[in-house]
C-alpha atoms as a PDB file:
ATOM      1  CA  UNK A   1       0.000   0.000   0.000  1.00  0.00           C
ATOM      2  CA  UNK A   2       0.929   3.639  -0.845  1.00  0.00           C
ATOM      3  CA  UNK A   3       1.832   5.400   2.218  1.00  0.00           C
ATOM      4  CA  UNK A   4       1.235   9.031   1.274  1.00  0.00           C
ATOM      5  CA  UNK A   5      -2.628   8.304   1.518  1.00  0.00           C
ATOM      6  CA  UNK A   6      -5.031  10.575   3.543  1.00  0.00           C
ATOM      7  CA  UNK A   7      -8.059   8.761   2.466  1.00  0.00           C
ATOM      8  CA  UNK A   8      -9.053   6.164   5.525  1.00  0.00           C
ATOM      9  CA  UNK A   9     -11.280   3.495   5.051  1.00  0.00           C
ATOM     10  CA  UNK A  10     -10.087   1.055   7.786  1.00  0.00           C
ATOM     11  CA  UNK A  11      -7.578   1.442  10.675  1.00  0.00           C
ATOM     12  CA  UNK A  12      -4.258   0.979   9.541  1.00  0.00           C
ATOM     13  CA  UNK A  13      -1.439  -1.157  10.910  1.00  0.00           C
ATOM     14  CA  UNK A  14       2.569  -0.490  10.311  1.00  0.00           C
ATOM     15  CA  UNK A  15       4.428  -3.752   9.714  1.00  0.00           C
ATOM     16  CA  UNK A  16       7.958  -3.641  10.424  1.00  0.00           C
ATOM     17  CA  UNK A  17      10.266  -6.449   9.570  1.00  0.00           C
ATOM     18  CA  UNK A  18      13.607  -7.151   7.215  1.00  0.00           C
ATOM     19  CA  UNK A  19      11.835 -10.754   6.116  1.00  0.00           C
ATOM     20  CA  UNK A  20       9.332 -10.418   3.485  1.00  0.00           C
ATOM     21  CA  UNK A  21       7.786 -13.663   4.680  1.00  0.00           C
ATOM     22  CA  UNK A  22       7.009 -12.607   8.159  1.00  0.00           C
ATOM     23  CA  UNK A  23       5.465  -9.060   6.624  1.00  0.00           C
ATOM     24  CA  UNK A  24       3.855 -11.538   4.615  1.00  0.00           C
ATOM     25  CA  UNK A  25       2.232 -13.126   7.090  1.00  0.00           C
ATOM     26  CA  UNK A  26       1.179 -10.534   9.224  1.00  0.00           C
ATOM     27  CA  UNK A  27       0.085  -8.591   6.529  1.00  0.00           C
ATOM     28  CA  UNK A  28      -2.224 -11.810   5.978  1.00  0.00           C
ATOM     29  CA  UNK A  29      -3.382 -12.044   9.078  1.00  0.00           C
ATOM     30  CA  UNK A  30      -5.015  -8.696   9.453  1.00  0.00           C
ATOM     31  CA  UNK A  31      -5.319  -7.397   5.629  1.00  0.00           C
ATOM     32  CA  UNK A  32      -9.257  -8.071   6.004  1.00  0.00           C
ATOM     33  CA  UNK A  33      -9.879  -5.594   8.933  1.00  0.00           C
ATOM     34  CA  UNK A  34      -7.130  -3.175   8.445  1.00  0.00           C
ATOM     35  CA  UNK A  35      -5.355  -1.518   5.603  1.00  0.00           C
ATOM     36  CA  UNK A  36      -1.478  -2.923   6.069  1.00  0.00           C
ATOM     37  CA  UNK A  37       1.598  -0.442   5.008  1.00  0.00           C
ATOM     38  CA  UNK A  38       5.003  -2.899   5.375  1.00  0.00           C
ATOM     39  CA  UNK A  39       8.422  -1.671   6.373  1.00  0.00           C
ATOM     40  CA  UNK A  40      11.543  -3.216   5.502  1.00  0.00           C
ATOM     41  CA  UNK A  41      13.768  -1.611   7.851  1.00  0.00           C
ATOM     42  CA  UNK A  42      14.263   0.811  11.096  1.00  0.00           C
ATOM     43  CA  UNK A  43      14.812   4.198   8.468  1.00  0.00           C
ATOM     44  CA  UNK A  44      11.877   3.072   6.622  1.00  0.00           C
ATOM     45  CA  UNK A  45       9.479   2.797   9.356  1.00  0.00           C
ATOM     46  CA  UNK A  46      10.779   6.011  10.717  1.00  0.00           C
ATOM     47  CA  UNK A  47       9.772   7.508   7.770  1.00  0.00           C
ATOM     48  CA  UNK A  48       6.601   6.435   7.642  1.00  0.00           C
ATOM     49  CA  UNK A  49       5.902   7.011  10.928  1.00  0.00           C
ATOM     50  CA  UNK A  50       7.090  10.686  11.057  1.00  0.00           C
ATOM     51  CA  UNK A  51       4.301  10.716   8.366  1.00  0.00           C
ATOM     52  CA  UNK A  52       1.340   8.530   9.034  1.00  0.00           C
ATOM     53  CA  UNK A  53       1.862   8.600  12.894  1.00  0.00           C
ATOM     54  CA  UNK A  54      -1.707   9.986  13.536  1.00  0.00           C
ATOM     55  CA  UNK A  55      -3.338   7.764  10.751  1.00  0.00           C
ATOM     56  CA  UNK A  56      -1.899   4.626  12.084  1.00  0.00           C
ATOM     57  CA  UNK A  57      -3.912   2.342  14.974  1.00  0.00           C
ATOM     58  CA  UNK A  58      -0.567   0.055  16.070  1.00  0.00           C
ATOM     59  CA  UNK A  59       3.022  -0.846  15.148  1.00  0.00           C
ATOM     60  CA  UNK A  60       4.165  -4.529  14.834  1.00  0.00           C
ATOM     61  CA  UNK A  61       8.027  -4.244  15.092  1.00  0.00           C
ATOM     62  CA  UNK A  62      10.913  -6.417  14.906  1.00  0.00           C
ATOM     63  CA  UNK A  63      13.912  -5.783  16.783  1.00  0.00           C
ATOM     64  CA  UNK A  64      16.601  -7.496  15.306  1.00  0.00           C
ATOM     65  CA  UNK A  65      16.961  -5.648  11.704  1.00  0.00           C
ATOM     66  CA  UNK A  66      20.041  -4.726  10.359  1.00  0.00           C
ATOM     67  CA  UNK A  67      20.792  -0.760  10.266  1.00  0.00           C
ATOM     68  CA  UNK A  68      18.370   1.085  12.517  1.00  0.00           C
ATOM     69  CA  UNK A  69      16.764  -1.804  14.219  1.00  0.00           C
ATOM     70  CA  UNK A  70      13.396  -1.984  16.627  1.00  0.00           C
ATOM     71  CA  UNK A  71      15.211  -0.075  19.556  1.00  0.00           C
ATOM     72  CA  UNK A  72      16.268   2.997  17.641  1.00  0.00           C
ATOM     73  CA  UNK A  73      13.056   2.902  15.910  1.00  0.00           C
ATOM     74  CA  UNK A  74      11.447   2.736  19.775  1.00  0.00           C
ATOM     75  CA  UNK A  75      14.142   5.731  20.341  1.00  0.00           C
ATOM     76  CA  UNK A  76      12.701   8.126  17.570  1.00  0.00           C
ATOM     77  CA  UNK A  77       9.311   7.216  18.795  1.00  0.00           C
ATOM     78  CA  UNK A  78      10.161   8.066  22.443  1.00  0.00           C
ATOM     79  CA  UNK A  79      11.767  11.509  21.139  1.00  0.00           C
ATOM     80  CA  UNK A  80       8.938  12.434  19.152  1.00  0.00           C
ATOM     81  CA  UNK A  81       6.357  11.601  22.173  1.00  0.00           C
ATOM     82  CA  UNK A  82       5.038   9.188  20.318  1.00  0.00           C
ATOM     83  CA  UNK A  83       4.752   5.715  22.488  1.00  0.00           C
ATOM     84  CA  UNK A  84       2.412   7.215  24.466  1.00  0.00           C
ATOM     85  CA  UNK A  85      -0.236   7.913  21.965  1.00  0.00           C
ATOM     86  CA  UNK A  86       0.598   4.548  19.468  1.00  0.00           C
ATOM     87  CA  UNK A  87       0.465   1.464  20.644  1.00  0.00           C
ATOM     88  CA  UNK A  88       3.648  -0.892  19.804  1.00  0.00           C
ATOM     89  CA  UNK A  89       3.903  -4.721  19.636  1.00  0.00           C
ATOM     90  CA  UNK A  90       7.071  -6.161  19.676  1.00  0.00           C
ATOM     91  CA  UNK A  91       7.520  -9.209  17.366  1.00  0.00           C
ATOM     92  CA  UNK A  92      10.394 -10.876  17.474  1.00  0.00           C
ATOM     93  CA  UNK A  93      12.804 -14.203  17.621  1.00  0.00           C
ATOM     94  CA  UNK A  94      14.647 -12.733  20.622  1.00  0.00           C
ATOM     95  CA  UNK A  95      13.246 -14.521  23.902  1.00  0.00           C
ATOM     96  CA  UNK A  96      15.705 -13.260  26.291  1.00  0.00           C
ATOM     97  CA  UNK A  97      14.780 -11.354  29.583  1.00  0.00           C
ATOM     98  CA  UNK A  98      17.072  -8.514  29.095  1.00  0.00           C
ATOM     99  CA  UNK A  99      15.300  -7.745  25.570  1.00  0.00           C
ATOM    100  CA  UNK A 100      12.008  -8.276  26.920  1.00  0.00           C
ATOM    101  CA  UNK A 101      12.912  -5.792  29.656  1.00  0.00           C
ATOM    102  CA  UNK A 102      14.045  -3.367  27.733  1.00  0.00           C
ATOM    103  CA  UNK A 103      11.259  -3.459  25.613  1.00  0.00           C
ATOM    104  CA  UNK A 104       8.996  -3.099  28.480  1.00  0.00           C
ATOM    105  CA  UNK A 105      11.317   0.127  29.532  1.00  0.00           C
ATOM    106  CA  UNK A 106      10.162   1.820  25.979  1.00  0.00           C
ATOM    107  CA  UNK A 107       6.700   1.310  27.127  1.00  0.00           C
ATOM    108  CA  UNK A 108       5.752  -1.514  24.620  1.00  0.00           C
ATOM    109  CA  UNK A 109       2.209  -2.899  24.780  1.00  0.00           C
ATOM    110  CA  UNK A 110       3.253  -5.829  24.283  1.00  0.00           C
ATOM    111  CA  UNK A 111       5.501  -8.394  22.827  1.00  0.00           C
ATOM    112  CA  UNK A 112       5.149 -11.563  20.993  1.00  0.00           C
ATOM    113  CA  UNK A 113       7.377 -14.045  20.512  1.00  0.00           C
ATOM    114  CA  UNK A 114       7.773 -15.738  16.763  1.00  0.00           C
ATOM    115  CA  UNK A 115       6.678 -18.500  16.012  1.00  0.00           C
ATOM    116  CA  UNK A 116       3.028 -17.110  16.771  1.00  0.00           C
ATOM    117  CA  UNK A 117      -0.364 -18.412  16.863  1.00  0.00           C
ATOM    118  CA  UNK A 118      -1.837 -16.209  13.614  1.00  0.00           C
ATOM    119  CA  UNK A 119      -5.562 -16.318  16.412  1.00  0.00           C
ATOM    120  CA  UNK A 120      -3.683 -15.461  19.261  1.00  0.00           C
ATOM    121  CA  UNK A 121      -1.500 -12.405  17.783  1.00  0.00           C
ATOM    122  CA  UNK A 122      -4.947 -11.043  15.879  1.00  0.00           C
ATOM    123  CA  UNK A 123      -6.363 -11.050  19.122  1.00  0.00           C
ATOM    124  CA  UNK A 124      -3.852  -9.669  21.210  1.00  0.00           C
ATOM    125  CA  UNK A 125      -3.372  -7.073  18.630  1.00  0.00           C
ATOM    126  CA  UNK A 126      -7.331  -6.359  18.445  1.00  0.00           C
ATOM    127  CA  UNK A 127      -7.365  -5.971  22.036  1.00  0.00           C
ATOM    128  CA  UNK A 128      -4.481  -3.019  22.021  1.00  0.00           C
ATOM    129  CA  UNK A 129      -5.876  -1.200  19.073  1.00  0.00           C
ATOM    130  CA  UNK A 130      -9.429  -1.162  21.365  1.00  0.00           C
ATOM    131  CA  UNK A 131      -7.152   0.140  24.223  1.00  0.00           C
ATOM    132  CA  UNK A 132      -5.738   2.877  22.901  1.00  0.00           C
ATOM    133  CA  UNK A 133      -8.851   4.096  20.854  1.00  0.00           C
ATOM    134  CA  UNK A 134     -10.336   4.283  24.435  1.00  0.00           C
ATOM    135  CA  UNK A 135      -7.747   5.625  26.191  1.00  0.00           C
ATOM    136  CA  UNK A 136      -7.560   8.463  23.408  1.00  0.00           C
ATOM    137  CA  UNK A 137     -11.366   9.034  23.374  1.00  0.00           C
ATOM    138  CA  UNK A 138     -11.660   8.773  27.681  1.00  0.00           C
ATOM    139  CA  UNK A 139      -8.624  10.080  28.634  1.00  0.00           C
ATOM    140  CA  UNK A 140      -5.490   8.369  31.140  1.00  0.00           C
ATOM    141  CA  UNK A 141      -8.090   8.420  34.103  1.00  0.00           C
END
């Protein structure tokens, strides 16, 4: 999908990963509910999120990318203000405590582990999205 586009017709969901096949799959997972713009790489997702950041209902976002990977992608989103106001999911093959901590430290909503259950993430995913579109309607309190 184009990423320049104003015109909304579904929520939309940044995919961030340097394998195709794991955009792929994500992108199949939720392509019937929300409109899906893919990233290939930290720089790339930072610029489409310096973009689309207000357009865009969550981020799905590897960590381990060469280049600008998912923490200095979580770094430009914490300078800009932006982890706050959209929603992050951390998807990666890294299961160790001290990512998953730091993660956490960024504020993350939440983080899933590949392999994942394609039910389980669209779920958990869902369930964020609703969250935040709350929280942004009602307020922190």
């Amino acid at each position: 999908m184009k990423w320049g586009n104003n015109v909304e017709t579904k929520s939309r969901i940044l995919v961030v990963d340097d394998k195709g096949i794991n955009r792929y799959m994500l992108a199949c997972i939720f392509r019937d509910e929300y409109d899906i713009i893919e990233a290939a790489g930290g720089q790339e997702s930072i610029d489409i999120i310096a973009v689309e950041h207000d357009s865009l209902a969550v981020v799905l976002l590897d960590i381990i990318m060469p280049g600008i990977d998912g923490f200095g992608v979580l770094d430009y989103m914490r300078s800009q203000a932006l982890l706050d106001k959209l929603p992050v999911v951390v998807i990666t093959d890294d299961s160790s405590e001290e990512t998953e901590v730091k993660a956490f430290e960024y504020k993350v909503a939440d983080m899933v582990i590949k392999p994942f259950e394609p039910r389980i993430i669209k779920r958990r995913v869902q369930n964020i999205i609703q969250l935040y579109a709350y929280k942004e309607k009602y307020g922190n309190g």
